[in-house]
Protein backbone atom coordinates (compact mmCIF):
# COMPACT_ATOMS: atom_id res chain seq x y z
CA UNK A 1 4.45 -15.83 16.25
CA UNK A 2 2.12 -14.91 13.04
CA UNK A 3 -0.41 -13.34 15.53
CA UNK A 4 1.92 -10.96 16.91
CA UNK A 5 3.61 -10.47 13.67
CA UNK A 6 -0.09 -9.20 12.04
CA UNK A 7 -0.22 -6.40 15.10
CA UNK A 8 2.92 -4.59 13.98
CA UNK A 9 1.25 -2.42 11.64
CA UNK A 10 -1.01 -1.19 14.48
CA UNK A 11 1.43 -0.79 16.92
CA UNK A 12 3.11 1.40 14.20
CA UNK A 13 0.47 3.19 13.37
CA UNK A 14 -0.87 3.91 17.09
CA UNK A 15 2.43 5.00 18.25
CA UNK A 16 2.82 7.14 14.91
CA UNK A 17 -0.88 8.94 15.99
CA UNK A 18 0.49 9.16 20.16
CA UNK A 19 3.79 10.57 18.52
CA UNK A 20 1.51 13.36 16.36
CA UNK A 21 -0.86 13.98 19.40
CA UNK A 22 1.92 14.82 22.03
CA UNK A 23 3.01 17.52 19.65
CA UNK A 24 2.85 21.17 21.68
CA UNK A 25 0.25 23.71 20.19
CA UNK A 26 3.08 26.26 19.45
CA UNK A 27 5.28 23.62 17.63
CA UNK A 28 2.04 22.74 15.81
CA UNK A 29 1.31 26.55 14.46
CA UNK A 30 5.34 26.83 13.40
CA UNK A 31 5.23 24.21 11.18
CA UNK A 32 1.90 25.66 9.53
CA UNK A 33 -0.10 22.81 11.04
CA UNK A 34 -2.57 24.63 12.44
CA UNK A 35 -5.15 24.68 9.50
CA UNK A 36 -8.01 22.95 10.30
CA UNK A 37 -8.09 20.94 6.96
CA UNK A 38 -4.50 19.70 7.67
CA UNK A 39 -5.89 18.82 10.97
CA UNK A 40 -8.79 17.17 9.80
CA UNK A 41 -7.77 15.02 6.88
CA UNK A 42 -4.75 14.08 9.05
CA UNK A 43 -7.14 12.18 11.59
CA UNK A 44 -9.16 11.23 9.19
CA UNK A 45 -6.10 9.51 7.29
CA UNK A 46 -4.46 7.94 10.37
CA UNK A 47 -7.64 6.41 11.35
CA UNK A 48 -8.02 4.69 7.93
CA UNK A 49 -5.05 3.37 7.81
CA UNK A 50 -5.58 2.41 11.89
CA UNK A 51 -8.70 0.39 11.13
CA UNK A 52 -7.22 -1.46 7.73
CA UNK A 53 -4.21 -2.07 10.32
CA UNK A 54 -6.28 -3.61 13.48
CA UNK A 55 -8.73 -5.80 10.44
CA UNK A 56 -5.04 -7.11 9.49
CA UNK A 57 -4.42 -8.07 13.27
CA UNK A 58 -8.21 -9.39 14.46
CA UNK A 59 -9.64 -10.33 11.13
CA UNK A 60 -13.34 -9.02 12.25
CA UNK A 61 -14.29 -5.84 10.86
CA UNK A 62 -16.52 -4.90 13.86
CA UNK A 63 -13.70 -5.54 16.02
CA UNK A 64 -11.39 -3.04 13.79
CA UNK A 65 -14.03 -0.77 14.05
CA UNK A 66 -14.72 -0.46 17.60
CA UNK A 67 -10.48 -0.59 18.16
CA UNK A 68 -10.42 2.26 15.99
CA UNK A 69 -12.97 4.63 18.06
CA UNK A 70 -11.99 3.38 21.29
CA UNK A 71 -8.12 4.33 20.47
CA UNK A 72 -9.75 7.37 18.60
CA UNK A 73 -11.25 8.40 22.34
CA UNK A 74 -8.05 7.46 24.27
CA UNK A 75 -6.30 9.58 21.88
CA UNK A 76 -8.24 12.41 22.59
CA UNK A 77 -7.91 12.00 26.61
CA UNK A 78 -4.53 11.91 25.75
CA UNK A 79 -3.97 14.66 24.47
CA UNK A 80 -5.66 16.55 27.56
CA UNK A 81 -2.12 16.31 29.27
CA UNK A 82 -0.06 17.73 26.33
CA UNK A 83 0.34 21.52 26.51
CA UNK A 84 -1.47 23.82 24.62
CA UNK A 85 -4.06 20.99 23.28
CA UNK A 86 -7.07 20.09 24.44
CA UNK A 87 -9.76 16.81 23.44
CA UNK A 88 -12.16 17.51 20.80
CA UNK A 89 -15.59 15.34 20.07
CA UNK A 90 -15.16 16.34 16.30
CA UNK A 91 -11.79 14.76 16.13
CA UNK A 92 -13.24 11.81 17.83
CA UNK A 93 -16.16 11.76 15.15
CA UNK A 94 -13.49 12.13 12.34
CA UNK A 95 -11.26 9.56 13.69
CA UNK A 96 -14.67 7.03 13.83
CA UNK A 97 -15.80 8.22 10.60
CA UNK A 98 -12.41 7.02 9.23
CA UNK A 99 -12.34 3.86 10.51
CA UNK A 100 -16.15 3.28 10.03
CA UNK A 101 -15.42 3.88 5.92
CA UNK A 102 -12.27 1.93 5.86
CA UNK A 103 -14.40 -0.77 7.45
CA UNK A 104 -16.85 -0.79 5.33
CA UNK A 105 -14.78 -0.32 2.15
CA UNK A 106 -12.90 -3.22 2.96
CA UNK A 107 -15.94 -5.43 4.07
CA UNK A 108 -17.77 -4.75 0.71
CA UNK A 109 -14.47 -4.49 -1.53
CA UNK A 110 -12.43 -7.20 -0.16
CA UNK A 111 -13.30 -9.90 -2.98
CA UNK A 112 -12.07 -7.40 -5.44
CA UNK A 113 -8.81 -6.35 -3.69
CA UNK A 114 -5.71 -6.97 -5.83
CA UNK A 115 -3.99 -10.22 -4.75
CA UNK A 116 -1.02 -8.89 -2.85
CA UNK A 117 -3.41 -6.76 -0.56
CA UNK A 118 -5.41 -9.26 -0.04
CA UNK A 119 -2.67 -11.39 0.83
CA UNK A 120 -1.05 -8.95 2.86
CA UNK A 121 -4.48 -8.60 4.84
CA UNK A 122 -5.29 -12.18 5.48
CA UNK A 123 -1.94 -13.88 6.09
């Protein structure tokens, strides 16, 4: 029951990025979304907080890692059936870059990670 407990925050996090990627282009550009740094620092964020969330699940940074780009890829097929949008190498390379930093951040920074979040990763 822990296991599946430790994959919530993914889940949450991978349906919160499906939820943002199945947004319409014209909905996007009403709300003001449409600037690329939005656009770019919101991938970017999402996929740091998608690889700290699959390391909480699997434990393994590589694996957290490689979850992260290969969701970061699906994400971007994904969004190849959602009108008005269209898949974008960049935004898979952001979404990597993301994870890749979060990974590494938390592979060299663990030992010095206040209690609770270190708790909160390792449980």
């Amino acid at each position: 029951m822990e296991r599946i407990k430790n994959w919530i925050p993914a889940i949450t996090v991978m349906t919160i990025i499906s939820i943002a990627s199945s947004v319409t282009g014209p909905f996007i550009n009403a709300v003001g979304l449409n600037n690329e740094g939005y656009h770019i620092g919101g991938h970017f964020i999402f996929f740091i907080f998608l690889c700290i969330a699959y390391y909480k699940a699997t434990k393994n940074i590589f694996y957290s890692i490689m979850l992260t780009l290969i969701f970061g890829i699906i994400d971007e097929f994904h969004q190849t059936f959602t009108p008005f949008r269209s898949a974008s190498f960049f935004d898979v390379f952001v979404d990597t870059a993301g994870g890749l930093i979060s990974g590494i951040l938390i592979w060299k920074y663990q030992h010095i990670l206040p209690k609770r979040l270190k708790h909160w990763l390792l449980k």
